[in-house]
Protein backbone atom coordinates (compact mmCIF):
# COMPACT_ATOMS: atom_id res chain seq x y z
CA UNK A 1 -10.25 -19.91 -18.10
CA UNK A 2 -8.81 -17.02 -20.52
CA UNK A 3 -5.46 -16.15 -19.53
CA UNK A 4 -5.63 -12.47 -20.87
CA UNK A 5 -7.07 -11.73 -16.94
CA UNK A 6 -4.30 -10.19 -15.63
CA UNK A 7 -5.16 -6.94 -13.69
CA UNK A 8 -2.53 -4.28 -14.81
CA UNK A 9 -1.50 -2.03 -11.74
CA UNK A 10 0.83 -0.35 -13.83
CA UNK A 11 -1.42 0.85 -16.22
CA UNK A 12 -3.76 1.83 -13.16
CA UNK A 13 -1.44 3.38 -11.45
CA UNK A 14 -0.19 5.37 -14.57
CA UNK A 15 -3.87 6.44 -14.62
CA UNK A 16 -3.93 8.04 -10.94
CA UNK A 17 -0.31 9.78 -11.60
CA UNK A 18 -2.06 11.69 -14.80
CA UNK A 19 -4.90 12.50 -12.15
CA UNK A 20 -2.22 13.65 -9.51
CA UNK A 21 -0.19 15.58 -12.19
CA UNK A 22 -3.20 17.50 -13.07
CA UNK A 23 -3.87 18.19 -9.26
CA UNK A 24 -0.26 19.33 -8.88
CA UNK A 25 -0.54 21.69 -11.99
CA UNK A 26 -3.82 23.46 -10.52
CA UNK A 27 -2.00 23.85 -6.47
CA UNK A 28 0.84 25.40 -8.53
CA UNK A 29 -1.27 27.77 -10.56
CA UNK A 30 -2.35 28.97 -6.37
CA UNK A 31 1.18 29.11 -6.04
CA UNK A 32 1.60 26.45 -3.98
CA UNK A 33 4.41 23.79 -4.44
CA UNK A 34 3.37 20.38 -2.88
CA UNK A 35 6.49 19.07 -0.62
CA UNK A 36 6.93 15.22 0.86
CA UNK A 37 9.51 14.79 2.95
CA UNK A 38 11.32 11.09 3.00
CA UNK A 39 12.78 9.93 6.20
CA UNK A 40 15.04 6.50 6.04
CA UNK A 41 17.08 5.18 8.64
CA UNK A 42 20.20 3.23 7.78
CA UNK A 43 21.43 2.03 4.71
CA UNK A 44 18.98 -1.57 4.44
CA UNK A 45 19.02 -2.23 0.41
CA UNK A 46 15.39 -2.48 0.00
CA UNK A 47 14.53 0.83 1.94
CA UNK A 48 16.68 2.41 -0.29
CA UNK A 49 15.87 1.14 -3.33
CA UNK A 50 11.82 2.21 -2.33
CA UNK A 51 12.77 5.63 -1.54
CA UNK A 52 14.86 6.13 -4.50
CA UNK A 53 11.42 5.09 -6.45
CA UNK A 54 9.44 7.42 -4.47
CA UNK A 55 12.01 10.41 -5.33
CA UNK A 56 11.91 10.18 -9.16
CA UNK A 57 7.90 9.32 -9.31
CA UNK A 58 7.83 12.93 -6.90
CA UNK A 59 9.80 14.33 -9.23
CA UNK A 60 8.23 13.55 -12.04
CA UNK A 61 4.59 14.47 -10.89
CA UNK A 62 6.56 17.74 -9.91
CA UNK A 63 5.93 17.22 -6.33
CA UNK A 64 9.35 18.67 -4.67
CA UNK A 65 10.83 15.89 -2.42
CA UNK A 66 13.63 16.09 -0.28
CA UNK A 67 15.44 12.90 1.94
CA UNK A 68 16.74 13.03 5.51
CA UNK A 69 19.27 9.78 5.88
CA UNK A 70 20.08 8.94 9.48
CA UNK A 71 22.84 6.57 10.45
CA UNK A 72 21.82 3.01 11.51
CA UNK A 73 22.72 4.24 15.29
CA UNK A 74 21.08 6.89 15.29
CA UNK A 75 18.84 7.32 18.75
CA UNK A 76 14.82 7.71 18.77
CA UNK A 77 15.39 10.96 20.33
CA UNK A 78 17.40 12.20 17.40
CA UNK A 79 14.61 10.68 14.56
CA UNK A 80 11.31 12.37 16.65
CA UNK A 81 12.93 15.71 16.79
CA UNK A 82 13.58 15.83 13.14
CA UNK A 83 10.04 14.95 12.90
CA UNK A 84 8.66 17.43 15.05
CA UNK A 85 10.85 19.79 12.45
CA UNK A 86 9.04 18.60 9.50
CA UNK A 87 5.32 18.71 11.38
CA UNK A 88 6.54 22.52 11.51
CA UNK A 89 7.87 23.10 8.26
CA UNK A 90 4.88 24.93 6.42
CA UNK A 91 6.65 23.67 2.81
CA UNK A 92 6.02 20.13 3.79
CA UNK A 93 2.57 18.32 3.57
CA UNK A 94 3.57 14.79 3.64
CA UNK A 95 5.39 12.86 5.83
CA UNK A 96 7.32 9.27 5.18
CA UNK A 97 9.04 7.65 7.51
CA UNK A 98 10.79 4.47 5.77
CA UNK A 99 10.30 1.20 7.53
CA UNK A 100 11.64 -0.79 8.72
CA UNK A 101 13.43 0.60 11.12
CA UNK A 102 16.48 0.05 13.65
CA UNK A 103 15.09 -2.36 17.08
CA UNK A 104 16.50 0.43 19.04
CA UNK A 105 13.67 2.82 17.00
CA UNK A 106 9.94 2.30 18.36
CA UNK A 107 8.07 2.27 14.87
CA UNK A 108 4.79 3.38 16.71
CA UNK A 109 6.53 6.43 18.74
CA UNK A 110 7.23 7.38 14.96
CA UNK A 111 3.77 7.05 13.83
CA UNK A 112 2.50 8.71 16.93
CA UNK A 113 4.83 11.60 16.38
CA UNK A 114 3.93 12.44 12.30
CA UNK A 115 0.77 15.26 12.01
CA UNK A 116 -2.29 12.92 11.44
CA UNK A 117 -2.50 16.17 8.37
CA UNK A 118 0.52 14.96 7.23
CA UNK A 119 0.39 11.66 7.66
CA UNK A 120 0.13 10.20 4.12
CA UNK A 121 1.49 6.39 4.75
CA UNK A 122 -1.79 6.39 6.98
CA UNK A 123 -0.73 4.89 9.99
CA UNK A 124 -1.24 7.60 12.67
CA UNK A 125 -3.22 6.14 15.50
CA UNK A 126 -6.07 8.98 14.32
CA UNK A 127 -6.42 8.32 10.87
CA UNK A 128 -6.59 4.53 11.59
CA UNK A 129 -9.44 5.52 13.97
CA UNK A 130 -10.94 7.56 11.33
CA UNK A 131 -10.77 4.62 8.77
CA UNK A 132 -12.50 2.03 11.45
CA UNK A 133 -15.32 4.91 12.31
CA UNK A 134 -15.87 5.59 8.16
CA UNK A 135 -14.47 9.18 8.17
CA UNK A 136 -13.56 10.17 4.65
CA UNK A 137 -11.27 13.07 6.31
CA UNK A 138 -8.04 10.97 7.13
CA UNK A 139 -5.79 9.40 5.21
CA UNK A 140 -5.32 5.41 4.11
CA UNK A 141 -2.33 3.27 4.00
CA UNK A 142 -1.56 3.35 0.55
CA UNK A 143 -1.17 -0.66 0.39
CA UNK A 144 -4.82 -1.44 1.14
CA UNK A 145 -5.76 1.90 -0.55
CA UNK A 146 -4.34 0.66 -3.72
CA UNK A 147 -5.47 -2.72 -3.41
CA UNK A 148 -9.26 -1.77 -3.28
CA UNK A 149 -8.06 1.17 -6.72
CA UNK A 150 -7.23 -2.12 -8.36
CA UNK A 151 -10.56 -3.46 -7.45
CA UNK A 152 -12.73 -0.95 -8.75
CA UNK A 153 -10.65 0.44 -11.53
CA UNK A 154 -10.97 -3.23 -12.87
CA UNK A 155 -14.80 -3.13 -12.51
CA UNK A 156 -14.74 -5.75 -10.00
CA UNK A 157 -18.11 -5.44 -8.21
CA UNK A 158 -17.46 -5.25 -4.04
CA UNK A 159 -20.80 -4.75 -3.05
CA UNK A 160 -22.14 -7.72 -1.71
CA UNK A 161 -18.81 -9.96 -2.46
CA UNK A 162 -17.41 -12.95 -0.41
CA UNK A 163 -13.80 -11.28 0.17
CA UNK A 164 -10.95 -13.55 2.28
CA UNK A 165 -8.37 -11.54 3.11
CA UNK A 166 -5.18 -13.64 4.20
CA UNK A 167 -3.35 -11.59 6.80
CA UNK A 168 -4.02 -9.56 9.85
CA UNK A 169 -1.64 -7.12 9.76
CA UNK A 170 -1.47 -3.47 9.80
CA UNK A 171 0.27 -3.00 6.64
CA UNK A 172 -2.76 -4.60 4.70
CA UNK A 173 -4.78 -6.68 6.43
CA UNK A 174 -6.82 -5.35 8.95
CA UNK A 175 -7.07 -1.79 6.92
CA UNK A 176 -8.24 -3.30 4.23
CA UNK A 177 -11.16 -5.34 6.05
CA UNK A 178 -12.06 -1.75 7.52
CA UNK A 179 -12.39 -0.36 4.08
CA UNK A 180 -14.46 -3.22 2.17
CA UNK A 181 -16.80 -3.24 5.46
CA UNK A 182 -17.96 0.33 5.08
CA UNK A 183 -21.55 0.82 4.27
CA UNK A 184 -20.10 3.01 1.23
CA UNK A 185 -19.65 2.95 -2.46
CA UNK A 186 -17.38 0.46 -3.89
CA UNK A 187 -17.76 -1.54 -0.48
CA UNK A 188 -20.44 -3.19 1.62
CA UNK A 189 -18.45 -6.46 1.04
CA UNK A 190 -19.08 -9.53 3.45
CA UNK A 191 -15.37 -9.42 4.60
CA UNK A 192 -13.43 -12.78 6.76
CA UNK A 193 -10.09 -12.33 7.67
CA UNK A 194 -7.56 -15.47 7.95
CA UNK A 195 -4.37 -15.33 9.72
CA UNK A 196 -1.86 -17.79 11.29
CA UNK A 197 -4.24 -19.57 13.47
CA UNK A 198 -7.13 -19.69 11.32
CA UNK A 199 -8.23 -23.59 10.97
CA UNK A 200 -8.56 -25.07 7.34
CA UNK A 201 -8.22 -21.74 5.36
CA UNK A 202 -8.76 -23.13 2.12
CA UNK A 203 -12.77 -23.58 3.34
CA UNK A 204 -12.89 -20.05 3.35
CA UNK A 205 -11.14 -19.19 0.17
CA UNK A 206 -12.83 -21.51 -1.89
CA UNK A 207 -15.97 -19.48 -1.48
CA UNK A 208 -14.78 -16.35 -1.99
CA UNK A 209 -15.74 -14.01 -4.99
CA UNK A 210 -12.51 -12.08 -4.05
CA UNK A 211 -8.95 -13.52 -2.07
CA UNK A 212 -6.07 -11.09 -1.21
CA UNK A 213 -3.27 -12.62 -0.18
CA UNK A 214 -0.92 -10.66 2.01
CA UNK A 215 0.17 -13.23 4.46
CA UNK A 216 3.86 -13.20 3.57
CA UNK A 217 4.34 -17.03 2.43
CA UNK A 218 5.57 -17.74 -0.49
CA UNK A 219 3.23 -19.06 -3.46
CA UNK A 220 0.56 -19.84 -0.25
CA UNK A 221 -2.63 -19.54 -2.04
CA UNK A 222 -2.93 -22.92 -4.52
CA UNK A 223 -4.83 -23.52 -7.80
CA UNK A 224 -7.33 -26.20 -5.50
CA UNK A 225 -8.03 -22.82 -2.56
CA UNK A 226 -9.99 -20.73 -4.80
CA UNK A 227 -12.99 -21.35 -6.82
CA UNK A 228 -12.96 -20.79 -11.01
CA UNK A 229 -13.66 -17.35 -11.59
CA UNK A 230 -12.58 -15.64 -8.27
CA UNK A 231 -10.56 -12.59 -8.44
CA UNK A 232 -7.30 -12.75 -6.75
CA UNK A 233 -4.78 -10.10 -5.36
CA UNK A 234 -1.69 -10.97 -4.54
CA UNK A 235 0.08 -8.49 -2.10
CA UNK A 236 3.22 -10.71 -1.05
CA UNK A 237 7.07 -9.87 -1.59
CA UNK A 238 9.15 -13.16 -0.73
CA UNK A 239 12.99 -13.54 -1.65
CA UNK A 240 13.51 -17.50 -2.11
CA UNK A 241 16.42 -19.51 -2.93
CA UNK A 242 16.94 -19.80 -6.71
CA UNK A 243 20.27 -20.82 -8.11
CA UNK A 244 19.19 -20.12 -11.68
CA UNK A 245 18.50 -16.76 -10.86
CA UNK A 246 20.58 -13.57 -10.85
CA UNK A 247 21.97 -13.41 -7.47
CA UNK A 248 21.04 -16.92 -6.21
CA UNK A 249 17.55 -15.72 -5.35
CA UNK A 250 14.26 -14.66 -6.93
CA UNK A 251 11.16 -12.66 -6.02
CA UNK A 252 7.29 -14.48 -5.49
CA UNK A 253 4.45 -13.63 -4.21
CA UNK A 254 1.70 -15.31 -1.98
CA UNK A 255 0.20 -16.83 -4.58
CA UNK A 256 1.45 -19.78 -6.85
CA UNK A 257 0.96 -17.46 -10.01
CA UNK A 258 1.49 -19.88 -12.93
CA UNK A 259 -0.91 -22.34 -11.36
CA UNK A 260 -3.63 -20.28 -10.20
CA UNK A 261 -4.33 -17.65 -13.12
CA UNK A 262 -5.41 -20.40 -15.32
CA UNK A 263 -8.50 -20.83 -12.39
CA UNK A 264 -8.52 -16.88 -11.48
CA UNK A 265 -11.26 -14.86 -13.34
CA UNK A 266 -8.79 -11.73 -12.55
CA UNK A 267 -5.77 -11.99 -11.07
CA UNK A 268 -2.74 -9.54 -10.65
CA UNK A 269 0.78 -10.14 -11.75
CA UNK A 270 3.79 -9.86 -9.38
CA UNK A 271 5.57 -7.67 -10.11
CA UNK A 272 3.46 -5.32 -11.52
CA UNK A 273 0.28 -5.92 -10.19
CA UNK A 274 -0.31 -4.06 -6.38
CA UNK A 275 3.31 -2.43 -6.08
CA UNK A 276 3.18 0.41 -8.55
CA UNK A 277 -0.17 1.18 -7.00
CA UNK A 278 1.30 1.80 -3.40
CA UNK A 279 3.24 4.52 -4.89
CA UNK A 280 0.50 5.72 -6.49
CA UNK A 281 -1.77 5.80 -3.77
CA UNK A 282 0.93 7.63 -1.60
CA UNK A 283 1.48 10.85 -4.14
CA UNK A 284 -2.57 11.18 -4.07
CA UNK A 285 -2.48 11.53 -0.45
CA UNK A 286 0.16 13.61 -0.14
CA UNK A 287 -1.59 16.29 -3.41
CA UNK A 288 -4.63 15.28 -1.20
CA UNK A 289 -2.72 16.76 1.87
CA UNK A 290 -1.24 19.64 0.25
CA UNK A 291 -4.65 20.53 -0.76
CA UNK A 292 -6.26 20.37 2.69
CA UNK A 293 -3.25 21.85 4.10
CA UNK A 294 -4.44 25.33 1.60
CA UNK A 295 -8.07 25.65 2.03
């Protein structure tokens, strides 16, 4: 196989921030200022490190941001009344609450407690509803959102696809077998879900058309699980041990990269394959949420 099949989600996701920029440019010319609101508890590296990315790609779209930082001890109590602050606050349209958060903090009281209008991370109980039912009025979690962007934006055809997705959870996972299921465009796919207690997985990859892998193990997915030509998205983030590497450690996917794009008729990169594109996804809801918020 060629290796020039590597799916750029930087360059796609560069794409859909010209599209949001424009979108920002017209609300402003209605003199209205799109606002996202960043919540982060604690001081956990990688939350703050993801925020800090979400502040300058806001800023740079011209989307005016602004953080709330509690203190690792800071009560549930104290975090839902700040959101009930921001459901009120006219100037806001989005709503991020950084995860993951302190055990003392129920992460599905939070959800509960965002505006399903301004929830743009897309996990309100509603919008996940709306998802499952085929509403196009909510919004999606910007993971699986972007994953199925990459998809089409890279003229992968869904419609009638074997897709394994590896990974039931709600970060990826089950959204994203909601949204290839649709009877809709860019969907219709024949969809099969493998998790943790799935027997012999690598039966159902190696007749996929399509395999996501978002299972959180490192370099899972093998050259020998997928058939030649199948396109293959890797959504893992996995520190492991590396004592070359800067730090002792490294960052891999789910899939065994260097193996498997040689087999892989499309395959993204990691990094830059379905990261940039969960930022990207998240400004479009929140324009998209500004915009409803103004009709």
């Amino acid at each position: 196989m060629p290796l020039d099949n590597l799916i750029d989600g930087r360059a796609i996701a560069e794409q859909i921030h010209q599209e949001t920029a424009a979108r920002v440019e017209a609300l402003k010319r209605r003199g209205i200022q799109p606002g996202l609101a960043f919540v982060r508890v604690g001081e956990d590296p990688a939350s703050k490190v993801y925020v800090g990315m979400k502040e300058k790609t806001s800023a740079r779209l011209g989307i005016a941001s602004r953080t709330r930082v509690f203190a690792a001890d800071a009560t549930q109590a104290e975090l839902l009344a700040f959101i009930q602050e921001l459901n009120a606050d006219k100037s806001i349209h989005g709503i991020l609450v950084q995860t993951p958060v302190p055990r003392q903090i129920d992460s599905t009281a939070v959800s509960e407690a965002v505006l399903p209008s301004k929830d743009v991370d897309g996990f309100h109980p509603a919008n996940v509803g709306k998802l499952m039912l085929g509403a196009t009025d909510g919004f999606v979690s910007c993971t699986p959102a972007g994953v199925h962007e990459l998809l089409i934006r890279s003229g992968v055809r869904i419609a009638g696809a074997e897709v394994v997705i590896l990974g039931r959870g709600m970060l990826v996972g089950k959204p994203l077998l909601a949204i290839l299921l649709q009877k809709a465009p860019h969907a219709d796919a024949t969809v099969t879900l493998c998790h943790s207690r799935s027997r012999d997985i690598a039966s159902h990859t190696r007749r996929a058309d399509i395999v996501v892998a978002a299972m959180g193990v490192p370099e899972y997915l093998k050259a020998d699980m997928i058939r030649p030509g199948a396109v293959v998205i890797d959504v893992g983030v996995n520190r492991i041990p590396d004592p070359a590497a800067k730090g002792g450690s490294r960052l891999v996917g789910d899939v065994d990269f260097a193996r498997v794009q040689p087999v892989a008729g499309k395959i993204t990169p990691n990094p830059g394959g379905v990261g940039p594109m969960t930022i990207a996804m998240l400004m479009r809801n929140t324009i998209r949420a500004a915009e409803m918020a103004t009709k």
